[in-house]
Protein backbone atom coordinates (compact mmCIF):
# COMPACT_ATOMS: atom_id res chain seq x y z
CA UNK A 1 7.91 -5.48 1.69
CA UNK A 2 9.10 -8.16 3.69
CA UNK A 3 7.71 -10.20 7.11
CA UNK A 4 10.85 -12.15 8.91
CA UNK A 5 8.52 -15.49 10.61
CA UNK A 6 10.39 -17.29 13.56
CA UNK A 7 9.39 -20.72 13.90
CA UNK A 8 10.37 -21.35 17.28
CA UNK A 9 9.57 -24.95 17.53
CA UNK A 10 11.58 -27.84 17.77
CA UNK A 11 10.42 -29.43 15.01
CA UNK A 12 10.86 -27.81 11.80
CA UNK A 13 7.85 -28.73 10.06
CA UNK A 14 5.28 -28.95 12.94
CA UNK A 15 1.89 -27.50 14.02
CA UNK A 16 4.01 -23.83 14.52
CA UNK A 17 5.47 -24.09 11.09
CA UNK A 18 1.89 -24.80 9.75
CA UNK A 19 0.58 -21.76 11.40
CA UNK A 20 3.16 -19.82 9.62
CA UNK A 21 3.10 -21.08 6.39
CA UNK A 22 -0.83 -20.07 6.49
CA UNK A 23 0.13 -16.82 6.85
CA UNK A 24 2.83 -16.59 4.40
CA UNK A 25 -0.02 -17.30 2.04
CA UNK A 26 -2.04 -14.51 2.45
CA UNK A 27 1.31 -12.15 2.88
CA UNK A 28 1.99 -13.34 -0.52
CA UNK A 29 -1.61 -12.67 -2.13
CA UNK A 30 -1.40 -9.31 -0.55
CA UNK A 31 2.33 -8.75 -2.45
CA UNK A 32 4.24 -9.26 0.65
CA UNK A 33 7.63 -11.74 1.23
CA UNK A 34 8.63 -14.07 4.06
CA UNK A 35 11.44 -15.39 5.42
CA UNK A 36 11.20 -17.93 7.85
CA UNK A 37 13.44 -19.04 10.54
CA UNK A 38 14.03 -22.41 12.06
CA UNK A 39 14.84 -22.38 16.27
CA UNK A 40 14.95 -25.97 16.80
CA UNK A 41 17.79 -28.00 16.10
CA UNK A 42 20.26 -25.11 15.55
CA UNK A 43 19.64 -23.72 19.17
CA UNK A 44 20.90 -27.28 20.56
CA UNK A 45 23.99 -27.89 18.70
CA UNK A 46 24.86 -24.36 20.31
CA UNK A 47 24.37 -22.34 16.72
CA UNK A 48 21.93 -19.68 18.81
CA UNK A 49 24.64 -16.46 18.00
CA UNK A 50 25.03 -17.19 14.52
CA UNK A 51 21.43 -17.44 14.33
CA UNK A 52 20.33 -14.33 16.37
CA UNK A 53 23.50 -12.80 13.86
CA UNK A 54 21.52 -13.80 10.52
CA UNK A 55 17.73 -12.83 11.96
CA UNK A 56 19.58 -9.36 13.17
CA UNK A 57 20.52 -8.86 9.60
CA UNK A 58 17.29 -9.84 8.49
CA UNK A 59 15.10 -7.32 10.16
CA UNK A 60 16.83 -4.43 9.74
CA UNK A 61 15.09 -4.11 6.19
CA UNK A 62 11.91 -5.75 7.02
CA UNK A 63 8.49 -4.73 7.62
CA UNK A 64 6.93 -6.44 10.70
CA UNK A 65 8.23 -9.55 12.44
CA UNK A 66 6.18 -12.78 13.42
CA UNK A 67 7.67 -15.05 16.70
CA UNK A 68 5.64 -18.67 16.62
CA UNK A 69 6.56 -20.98 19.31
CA UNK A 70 4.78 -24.38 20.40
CA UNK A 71 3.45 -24.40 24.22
CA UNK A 72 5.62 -25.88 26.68
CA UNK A 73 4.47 -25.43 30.23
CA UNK A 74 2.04 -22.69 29.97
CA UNK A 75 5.48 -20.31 27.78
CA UNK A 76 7.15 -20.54 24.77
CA UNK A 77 10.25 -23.02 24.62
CA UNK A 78 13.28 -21.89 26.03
CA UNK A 79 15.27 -22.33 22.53
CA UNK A 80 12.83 -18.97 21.96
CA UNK A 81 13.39 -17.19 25.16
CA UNK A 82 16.90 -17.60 24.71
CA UNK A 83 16.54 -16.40 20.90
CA UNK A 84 14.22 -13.56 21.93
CA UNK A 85 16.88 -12.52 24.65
CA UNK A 86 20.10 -12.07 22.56
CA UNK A 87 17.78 -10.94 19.71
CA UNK A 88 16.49 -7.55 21.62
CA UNK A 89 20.08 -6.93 22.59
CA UNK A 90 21.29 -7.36 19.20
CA UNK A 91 18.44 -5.52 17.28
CA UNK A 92 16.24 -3.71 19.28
CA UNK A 93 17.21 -0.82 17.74
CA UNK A 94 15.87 -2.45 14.38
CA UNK A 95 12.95 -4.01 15.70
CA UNK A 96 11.43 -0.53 17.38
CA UNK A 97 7.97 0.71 15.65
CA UNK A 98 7.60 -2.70 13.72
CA UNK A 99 4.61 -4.47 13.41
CA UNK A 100 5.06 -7.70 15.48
CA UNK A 101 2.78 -10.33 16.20
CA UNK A 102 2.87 -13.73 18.33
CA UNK A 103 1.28 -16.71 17.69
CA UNK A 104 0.97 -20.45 19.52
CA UNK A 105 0.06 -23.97 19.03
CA UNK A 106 -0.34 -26.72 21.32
CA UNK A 107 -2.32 -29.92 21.80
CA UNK A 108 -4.59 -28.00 24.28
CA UNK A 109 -3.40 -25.14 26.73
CA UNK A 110 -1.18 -22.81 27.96
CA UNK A 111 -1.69 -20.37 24.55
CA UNK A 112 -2.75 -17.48 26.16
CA UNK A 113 0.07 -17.30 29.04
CA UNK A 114 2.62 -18.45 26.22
CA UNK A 115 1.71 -14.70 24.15
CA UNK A 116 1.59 -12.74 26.84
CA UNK A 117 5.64 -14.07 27.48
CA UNK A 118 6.31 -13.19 23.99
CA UNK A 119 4.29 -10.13 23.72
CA UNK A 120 6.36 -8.35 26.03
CA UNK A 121 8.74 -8.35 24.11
CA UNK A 122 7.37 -6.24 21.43
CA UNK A 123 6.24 -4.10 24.26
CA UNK A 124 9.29 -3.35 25.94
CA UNK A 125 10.90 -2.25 22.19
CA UNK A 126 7.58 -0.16 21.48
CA UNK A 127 6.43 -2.52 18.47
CA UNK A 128 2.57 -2.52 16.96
CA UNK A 129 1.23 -5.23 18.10
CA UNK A 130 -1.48 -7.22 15.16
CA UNK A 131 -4.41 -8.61 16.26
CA UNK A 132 -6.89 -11.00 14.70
CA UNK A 133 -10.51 -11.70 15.75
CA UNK A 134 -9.43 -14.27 18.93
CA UNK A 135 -5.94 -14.81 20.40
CA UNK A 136 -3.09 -15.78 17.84
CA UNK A 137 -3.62 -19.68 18.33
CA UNK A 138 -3.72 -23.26 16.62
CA UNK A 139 -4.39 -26.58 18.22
CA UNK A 140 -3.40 -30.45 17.69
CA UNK A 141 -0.34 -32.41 18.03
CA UNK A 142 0.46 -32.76 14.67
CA UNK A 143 0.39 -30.42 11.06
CA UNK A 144 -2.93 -32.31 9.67
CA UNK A 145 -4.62 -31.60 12.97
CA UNK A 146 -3.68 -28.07 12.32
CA UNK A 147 -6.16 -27.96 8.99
CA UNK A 148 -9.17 -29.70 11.40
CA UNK A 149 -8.96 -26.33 13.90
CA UNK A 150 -10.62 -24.03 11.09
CA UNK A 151 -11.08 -21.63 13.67
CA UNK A 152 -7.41 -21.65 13.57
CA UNK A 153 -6.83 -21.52 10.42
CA UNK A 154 -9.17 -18.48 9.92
CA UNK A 155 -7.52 -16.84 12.90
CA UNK A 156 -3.74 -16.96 10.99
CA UNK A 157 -5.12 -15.97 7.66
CA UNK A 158 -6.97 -12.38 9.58
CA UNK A 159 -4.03 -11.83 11.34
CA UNK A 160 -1.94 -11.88 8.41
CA UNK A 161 -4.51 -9.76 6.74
CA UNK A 162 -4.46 -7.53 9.53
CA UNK A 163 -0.61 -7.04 9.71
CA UNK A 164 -0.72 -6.37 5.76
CA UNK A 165 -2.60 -3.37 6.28
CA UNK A 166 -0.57 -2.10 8.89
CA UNK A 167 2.50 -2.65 6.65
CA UNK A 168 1.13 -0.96 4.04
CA UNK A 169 -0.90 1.82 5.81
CA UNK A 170 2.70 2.69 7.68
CA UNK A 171 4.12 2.76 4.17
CA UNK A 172 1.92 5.11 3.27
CA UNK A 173 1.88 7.34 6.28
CA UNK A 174 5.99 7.58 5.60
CA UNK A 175 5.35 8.18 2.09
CA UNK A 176 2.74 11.35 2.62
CA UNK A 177 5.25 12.73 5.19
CA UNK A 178 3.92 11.17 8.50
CA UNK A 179 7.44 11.14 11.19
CA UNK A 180 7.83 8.02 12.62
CA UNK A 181 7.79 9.06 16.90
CA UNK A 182 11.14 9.79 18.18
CA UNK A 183 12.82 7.26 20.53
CA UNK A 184 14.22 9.17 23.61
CA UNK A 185 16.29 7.99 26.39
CA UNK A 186 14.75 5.73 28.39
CA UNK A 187 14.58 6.86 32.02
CA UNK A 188 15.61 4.41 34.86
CA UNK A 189 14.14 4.29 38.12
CA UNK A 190 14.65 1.89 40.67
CA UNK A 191 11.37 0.71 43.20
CA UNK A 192 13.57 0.83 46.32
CA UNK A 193 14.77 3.94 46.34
């Protein structure tokens, strides 16, 4: 079982990263891989296909997905809109019925605005979205002030815990003979007419 992480940050070992990497650690106690994925840097030298290209690949064998993005003015950074754009028109089909989950860091607000942008997405492409016991968030302005929000800290490691038992418990439903829903064709209507 495998959990793609996209560290949509521009810095590539930051508060966001730090969030991640907690949860990689309880993915891997609970027999679970990760792959993470770097935004940053790559998104402004203009290397945004090739990377939307190697996450694409990525996801079509894994389990559940995990988008982490710093706050920047109340939404996610616009190297992860941009991602998250190409990426649904790439993947969706891939992506549909994963477990997905969002989480945020900043130095104070904007986190709760900032998932609700990137939870759409996994809306829209009819993805299980995880929960933990408060909204998917870490605060400070740098990694150590990361490990002083324990509240944090415990909110990552639950959430991880909670999307390895969806994993698994899909697993399992597919293994006893439980059918994934059907995806049908979407109907289109227009508000104006």
């Amino acid at each position: 079982m495998k959990v793609v992480m996209i560290n949509g940050s521009r810095r590539e070992h930051g508060c966001t990263y730090t969030a991640l990497t907690e949860m990689s650690k309880v993915f891997k106690a609970e027999g679970i891989d990760t792959e993470i994925f770097f935004v940053g840097t790559r998104a402004v030298k203009g290397e945004i296909n090739d990377l939307v290209k190697e996450i694409a690949e990525a996801v079509k064998t894994a389990d559940g997905l995990v988008i982490g993005s710093p706050v920047y003015y109340a939404s996610p950074t616009g190297e992860v809109i941009a991602l998250l754009d190409r990426l649904w028109g790439t993947a969706g089909a891939d992506l549909r019925f994963k477990p997905a989950a969002a989480i945020t860091s900043a130095r104070r607000a904007g986190t709760s605005a900032t998932l609700d942008v990137i939870n759409k997405y996994f809306q829209f492409n009819q993805m299980p979205i995880v929960s933990s016991n408060y909204w998917n968030m870490v605060h400070g302005s740098l990694p150590e002030d990361v490990f002083r929000d324990e509240e944090g800290v415990q909110i990552m490691q639950i959430l991880a815990s909670n999307m390895s038992w969806l994993i698994k418990s899909i697993a399992a439903g597919k293994k006893a003979g439980v059918k994934q829903p059907q995806d049908v064709e979407k109907i289109h209507t227009s508000f104006i007419r």
